[in-house]
N, C-alpha and C. Protein backbone atom coordinates (compact mmCIF):
# COMPACT_ATOMS: atom_id res chain seq x y z
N UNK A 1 18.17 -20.31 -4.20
CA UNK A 1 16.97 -19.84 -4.85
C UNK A 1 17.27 -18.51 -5.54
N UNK A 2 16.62 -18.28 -7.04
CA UNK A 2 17.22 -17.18 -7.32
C UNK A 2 16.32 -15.81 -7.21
N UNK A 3 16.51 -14.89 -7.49
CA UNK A 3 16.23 -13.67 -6.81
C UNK A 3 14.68 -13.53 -7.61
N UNK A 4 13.80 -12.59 -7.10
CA UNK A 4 12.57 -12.60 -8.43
C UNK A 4 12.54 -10.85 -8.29
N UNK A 5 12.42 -10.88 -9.81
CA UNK A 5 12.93 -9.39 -10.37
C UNK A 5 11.63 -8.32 -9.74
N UNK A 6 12.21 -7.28 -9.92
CA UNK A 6 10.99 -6.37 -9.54
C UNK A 6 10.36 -5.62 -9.95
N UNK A 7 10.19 -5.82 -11.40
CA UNK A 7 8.96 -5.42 -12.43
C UNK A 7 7.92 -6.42 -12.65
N UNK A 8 8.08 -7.68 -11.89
CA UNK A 8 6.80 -8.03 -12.04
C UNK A 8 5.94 -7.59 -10.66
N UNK A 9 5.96 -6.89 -10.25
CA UNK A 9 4.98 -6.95 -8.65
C UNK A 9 4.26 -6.28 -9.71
N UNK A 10 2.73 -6.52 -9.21
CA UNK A 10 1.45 -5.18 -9.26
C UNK A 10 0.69 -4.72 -8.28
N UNK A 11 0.09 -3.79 -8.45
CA UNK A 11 -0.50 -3.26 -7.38
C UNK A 11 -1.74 -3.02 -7.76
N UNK A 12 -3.15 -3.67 -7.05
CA UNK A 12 -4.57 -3.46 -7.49
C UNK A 12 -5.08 -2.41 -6.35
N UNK A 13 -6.14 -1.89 -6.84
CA UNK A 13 -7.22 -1.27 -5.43
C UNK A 13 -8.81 -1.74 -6.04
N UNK A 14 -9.46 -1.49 -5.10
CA UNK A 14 -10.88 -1.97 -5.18
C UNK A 14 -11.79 -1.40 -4.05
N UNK A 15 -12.85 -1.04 -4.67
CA UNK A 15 -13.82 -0.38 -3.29
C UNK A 15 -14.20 -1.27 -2.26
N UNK A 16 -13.71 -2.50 -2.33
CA UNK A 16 -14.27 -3.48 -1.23
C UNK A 16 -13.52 -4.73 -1.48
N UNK A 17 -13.24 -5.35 -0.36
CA UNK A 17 -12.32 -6.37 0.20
C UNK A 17 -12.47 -7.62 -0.70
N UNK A 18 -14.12 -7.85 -1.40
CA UNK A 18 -14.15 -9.06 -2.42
C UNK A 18 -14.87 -8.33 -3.89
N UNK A 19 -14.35 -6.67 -3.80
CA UNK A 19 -14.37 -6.30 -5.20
C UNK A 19 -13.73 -6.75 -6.08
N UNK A 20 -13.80 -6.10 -7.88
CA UNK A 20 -13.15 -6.45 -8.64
C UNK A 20 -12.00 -5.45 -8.43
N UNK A 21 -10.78 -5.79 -8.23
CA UNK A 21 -9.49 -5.27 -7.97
C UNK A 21 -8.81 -4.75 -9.81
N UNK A 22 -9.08 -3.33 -9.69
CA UNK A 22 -8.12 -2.46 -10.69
C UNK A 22 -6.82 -2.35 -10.53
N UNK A 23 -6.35 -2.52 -12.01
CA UNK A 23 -4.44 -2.55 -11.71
C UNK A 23 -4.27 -1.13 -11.84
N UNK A 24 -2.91 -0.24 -10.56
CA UNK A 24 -2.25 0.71 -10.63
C UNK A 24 -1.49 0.65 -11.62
N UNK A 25 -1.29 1.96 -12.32
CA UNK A 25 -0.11 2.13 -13.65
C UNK A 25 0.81 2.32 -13.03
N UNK A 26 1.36 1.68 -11.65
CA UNK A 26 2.51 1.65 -11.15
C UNK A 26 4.09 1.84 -12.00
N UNK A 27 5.06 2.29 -11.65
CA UNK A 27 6.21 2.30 -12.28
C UNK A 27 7.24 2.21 -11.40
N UNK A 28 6.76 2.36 -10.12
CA UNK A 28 7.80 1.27 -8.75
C UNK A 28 6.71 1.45 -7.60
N UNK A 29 6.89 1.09 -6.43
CA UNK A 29 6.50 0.69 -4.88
C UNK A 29 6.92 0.45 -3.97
N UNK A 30 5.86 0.48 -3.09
CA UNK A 30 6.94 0.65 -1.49
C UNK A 30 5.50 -0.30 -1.24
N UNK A 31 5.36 -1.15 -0.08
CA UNK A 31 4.57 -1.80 0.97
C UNK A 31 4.98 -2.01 2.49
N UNK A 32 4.76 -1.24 3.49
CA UNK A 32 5.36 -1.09 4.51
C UNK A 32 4.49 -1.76 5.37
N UNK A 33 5.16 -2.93 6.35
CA UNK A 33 4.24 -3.68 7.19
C UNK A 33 5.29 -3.40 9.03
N UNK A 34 4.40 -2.51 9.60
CA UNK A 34 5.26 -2.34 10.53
C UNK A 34 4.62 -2.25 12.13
N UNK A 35 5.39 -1.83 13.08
CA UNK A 35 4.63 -2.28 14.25
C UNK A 35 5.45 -1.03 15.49
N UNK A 36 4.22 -0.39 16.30
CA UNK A 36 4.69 0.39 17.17
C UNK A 36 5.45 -0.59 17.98
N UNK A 37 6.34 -0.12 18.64
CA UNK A 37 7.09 -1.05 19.95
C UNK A 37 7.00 0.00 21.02
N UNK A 38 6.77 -0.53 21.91
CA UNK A 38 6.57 0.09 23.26
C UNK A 38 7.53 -0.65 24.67
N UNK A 39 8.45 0.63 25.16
CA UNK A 39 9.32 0.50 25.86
C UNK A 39 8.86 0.39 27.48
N UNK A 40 8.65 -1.23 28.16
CA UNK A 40 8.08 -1.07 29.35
C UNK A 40 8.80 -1.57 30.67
N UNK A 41 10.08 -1.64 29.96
CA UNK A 41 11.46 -1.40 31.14
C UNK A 41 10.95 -0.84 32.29
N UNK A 42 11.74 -1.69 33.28
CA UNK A 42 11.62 -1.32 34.62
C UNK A 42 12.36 -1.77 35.69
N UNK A 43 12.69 -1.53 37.02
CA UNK A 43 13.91 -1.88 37.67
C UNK A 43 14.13 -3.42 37.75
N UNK A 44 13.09 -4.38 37.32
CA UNK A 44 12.80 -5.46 37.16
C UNK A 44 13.57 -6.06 35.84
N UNK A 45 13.70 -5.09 35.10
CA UNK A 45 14.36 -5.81 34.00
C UNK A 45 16.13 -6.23 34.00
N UNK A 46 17.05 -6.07 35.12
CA UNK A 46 17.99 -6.68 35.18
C UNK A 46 19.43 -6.04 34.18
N UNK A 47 18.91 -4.31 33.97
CA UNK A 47 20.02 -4.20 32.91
C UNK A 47 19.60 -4.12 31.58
N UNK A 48 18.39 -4.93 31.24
CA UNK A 48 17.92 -4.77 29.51
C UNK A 48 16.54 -4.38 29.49
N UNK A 49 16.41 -3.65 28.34
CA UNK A 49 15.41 -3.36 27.85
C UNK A 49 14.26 -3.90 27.91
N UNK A 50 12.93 -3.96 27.95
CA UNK A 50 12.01 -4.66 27.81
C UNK A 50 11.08 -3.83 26.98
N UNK A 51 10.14 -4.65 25.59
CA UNK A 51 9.86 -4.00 24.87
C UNK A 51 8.17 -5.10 24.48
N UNK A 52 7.32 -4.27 24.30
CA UNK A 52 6.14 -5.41 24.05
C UNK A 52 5.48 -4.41 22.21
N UNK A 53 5.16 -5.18 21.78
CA UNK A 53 4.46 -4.73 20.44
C UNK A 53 2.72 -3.82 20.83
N UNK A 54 2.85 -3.31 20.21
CA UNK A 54 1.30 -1.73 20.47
C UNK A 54 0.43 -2.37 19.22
N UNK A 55 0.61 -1.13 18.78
CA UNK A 55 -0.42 -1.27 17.29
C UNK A 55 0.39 -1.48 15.88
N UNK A 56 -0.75 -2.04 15.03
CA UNK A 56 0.24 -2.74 13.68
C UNK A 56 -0.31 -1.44 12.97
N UNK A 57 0.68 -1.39 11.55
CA UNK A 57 0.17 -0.56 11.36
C UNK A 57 1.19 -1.58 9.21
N UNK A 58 0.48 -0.40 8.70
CA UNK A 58 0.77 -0.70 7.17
C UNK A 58 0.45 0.54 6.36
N UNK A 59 1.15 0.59 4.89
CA UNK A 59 1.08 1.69 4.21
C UNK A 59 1.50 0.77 2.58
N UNK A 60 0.77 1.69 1.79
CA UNK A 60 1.75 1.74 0.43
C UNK A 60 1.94 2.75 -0.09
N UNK A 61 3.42 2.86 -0.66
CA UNK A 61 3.14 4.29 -1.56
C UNK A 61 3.70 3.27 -3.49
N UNK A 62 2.83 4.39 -4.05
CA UNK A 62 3.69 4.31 -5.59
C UNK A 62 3.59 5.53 -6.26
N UNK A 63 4.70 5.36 -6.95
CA UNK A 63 4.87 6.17 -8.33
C UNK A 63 4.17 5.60 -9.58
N UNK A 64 3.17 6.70 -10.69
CA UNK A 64 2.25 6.09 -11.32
C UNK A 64 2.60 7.00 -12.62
N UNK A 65 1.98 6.27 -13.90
CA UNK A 65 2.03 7.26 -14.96
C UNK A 65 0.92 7.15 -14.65
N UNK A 66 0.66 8.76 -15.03
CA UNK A 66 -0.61 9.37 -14.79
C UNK A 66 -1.58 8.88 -16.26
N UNK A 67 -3.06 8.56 -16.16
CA UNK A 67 -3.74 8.35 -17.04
C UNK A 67 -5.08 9.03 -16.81
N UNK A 68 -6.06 9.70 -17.93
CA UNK A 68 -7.29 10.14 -17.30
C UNK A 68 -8.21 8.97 -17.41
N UNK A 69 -8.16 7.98 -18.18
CA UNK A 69 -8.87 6.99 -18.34
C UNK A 69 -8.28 5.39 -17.69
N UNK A 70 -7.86 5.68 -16.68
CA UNK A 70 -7.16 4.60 -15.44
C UNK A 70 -8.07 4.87 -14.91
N UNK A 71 -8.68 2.98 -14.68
CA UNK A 71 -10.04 2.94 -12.90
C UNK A 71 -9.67 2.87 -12.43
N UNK A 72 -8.39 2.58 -11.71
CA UNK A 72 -7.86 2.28 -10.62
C UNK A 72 -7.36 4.12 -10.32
N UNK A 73 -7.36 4.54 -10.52
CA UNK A 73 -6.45 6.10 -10.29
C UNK A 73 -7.94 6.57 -10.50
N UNK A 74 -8.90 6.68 -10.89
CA UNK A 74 -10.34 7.40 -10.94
C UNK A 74 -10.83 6.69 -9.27
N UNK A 75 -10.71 5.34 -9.06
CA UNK A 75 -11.09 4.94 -7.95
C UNK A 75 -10.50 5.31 -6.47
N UNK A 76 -9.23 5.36 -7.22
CA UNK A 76 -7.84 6.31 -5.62
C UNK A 76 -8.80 8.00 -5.49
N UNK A 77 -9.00 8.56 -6.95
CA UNK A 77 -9.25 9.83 -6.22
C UNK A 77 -11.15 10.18 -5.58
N UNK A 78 -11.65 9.53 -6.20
CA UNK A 78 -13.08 9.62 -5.69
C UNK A 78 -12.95 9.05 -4.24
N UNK A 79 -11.90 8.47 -3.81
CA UNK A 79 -12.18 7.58 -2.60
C UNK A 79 -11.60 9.02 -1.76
N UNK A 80 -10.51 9.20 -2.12
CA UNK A 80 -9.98 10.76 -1.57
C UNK A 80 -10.59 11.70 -1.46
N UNK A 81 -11.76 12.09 -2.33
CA UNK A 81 -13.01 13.26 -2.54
C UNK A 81 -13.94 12.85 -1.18
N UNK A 82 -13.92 11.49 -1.14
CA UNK A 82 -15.06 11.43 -0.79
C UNK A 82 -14.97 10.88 1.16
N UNK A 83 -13.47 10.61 1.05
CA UNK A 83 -12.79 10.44 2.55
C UNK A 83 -13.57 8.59 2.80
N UNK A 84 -13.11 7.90 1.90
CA UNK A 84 -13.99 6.51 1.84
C UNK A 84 -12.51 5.48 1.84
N UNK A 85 -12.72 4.56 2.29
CA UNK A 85 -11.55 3.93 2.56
C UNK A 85 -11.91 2.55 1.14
N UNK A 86 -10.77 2.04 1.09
CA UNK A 86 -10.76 0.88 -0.11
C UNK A 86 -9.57 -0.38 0.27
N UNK A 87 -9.24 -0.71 -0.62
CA UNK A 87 -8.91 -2.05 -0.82
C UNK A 87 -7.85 -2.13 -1.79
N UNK A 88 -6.68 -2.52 -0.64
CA UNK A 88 -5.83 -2.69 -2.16
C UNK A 88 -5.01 -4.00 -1.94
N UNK A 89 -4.42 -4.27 -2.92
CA UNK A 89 -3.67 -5.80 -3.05
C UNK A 89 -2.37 -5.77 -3.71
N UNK A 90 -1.49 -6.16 -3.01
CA UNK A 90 0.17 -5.95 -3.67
C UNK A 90 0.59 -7.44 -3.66
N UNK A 91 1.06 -7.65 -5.10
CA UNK A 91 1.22 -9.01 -5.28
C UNK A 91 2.63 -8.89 -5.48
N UNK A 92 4.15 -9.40 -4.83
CA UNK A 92 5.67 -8.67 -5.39
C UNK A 92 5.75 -9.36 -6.51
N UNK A 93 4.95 -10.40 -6.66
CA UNK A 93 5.47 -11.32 -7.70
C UNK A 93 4.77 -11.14 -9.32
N UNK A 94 3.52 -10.79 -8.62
CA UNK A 94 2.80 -10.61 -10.26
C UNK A 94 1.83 -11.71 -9.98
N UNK A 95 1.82 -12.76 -9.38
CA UNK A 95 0.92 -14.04 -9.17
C UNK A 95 -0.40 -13.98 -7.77
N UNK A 96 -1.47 -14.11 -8.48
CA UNK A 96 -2.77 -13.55 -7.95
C UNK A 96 -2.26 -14.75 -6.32
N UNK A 97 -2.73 -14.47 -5.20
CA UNK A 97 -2.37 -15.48 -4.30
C UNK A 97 -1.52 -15.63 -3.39
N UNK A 98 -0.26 -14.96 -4.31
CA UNK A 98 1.25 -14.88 -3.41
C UNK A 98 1.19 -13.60 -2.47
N UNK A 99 0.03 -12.33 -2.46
CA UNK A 99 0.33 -11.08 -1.87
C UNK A 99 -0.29 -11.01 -0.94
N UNK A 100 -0.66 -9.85 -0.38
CA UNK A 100 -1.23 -9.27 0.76
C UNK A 100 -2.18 -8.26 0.09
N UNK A 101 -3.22 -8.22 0.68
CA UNK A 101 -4.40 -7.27 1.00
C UNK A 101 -4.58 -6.65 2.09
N UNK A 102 -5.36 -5.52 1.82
CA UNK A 102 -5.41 -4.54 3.17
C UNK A 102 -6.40 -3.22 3.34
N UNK A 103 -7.79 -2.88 3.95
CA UNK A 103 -7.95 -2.02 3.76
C UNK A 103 -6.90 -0.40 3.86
N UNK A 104 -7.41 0.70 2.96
CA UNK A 104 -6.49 1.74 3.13
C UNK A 104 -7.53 2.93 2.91
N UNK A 105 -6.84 4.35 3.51
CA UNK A 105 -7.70 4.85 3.03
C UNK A 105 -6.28 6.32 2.60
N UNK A 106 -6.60 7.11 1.69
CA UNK A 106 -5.74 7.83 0.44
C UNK A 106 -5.11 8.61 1.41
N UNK A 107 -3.80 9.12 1.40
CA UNK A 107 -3.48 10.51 2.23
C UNK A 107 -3.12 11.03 1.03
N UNK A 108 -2.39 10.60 -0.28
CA UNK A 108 -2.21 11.79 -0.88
C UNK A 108 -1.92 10.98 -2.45
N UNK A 109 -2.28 12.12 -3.41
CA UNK A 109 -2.69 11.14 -4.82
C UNK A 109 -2.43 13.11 -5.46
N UNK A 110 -1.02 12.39 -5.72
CA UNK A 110 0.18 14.05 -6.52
C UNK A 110 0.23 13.46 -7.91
N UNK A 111 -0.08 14.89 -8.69
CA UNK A 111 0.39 14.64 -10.06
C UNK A 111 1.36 15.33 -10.85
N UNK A 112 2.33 15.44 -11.03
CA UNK A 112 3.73 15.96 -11.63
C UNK A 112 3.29 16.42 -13.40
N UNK A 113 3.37 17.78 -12.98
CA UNK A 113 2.60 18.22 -14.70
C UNK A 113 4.29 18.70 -15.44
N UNK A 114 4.69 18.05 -15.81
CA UNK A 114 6.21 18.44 -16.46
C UNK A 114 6.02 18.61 -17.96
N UNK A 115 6.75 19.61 -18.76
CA UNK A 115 6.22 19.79 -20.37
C UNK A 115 6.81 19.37 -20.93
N UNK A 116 8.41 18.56 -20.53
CA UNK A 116 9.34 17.66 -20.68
C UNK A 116 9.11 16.57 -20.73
N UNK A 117 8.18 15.90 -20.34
CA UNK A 117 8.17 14.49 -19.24
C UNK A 117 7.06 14.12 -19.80
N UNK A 118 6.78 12.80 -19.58
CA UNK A 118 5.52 12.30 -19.28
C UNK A 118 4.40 12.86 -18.21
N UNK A 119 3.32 12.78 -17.91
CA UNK A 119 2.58 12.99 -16.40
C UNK A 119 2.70 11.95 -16.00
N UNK A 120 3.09 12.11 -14.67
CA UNK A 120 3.32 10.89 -13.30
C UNK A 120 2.65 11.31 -12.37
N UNK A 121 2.43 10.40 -11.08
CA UNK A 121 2.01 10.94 -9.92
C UNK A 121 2.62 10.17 -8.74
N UNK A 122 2.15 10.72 -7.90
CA UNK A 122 2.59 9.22 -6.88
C UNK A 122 1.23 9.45 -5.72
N UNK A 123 1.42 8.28 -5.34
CA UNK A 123 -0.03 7.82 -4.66
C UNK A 123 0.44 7.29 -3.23
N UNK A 124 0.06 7.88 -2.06
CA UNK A 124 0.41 7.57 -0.86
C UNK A 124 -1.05 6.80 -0.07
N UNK A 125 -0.85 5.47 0.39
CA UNK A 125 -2.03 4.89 0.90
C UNK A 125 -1.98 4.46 2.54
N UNK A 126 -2.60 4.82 3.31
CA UNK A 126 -2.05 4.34 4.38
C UNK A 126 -3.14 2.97 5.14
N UNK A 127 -2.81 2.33 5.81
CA UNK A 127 -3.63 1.28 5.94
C UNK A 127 -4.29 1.78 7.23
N UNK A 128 -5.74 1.09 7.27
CA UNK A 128 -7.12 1.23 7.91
C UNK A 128 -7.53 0.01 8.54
N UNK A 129 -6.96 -1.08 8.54
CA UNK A 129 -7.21 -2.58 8.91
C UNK A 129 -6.39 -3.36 8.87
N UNK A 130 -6.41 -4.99 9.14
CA UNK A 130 -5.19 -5.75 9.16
C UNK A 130 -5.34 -6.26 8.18
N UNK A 131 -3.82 -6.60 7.67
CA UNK A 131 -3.22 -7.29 6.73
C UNK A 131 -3.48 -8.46 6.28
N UNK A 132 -3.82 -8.97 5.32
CA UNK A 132 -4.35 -10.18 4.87
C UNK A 132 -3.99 -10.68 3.93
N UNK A 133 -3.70 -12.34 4.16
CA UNK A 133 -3.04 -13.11 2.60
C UNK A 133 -3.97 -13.09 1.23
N UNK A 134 -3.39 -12.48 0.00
CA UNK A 134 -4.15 -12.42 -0.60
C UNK A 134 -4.81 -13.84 -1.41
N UNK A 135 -6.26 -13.96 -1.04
CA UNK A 135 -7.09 -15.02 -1.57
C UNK A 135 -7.23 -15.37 -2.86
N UNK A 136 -6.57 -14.31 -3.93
CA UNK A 136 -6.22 -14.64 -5.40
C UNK A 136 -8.30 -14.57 -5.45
């Protein structure tokens, strides 16, 4: 099977789980799906480790060109003003269906003012709920 490139992923947010989902001006991403492990070894265990799963946990971050007239980046920071959690959807492929959804709520939404450069930012989201196939 051959590889699928990685400029097509996108990344939406939305104020609610069956909102209309705004595209990030993404320019790369991270989606982190991960899990505390908890070490509950004991003289019972024979020599090995014993380890049981805690809490799930999830995040996204991206790098964005910055826009003043982006809803999706007007919707990241009012949600941040306002300490309100949202909705976002990472598709790797680009195809509504194939991704995951997840509530999140903002830790940090940076904007890089360079007089060289374009404006960028990057947008750190951390997740608030469980992970879900996205329903397209």
């Amino acid at each position: 099977m051959a590889g699928i490139a990685g400029y097509q992923y996108k990344i939406f947010v939305s104020t609610s789980q069956n909102g209309t989902y705004e595209e990030i001006l993404s320019t790369s991403g991270s989606f982190s799906n991960t899990s505390d492990i908890l070490d509950d070894t004991d003289t019972t265990n024979q020599g090995y480790h014993s380890r049981i799963v805690n809490l799930l946990d999830s995040s996204l971050s991206s790098d964005v060109n910055w826009s003043d007239n982006n809803t999706a980046q007007g919707i990241i920071e009012s949600a941040r003003e306002n300490r309100s959690s949202l909705w976002v959807k990472v598709l790797p492929d680009g195809v509504a269906g194939n991704g995951k959804k997840f509530p999140v709520v903002v830790e940090n939404f940076d904007i890089s003012l360079s007089v060289t450069d374009l404006i960028t930012g990057s947008i750190s989201l951390q997740g608030a709920g469980p992970v879900l196939a996205d329903d397209a």
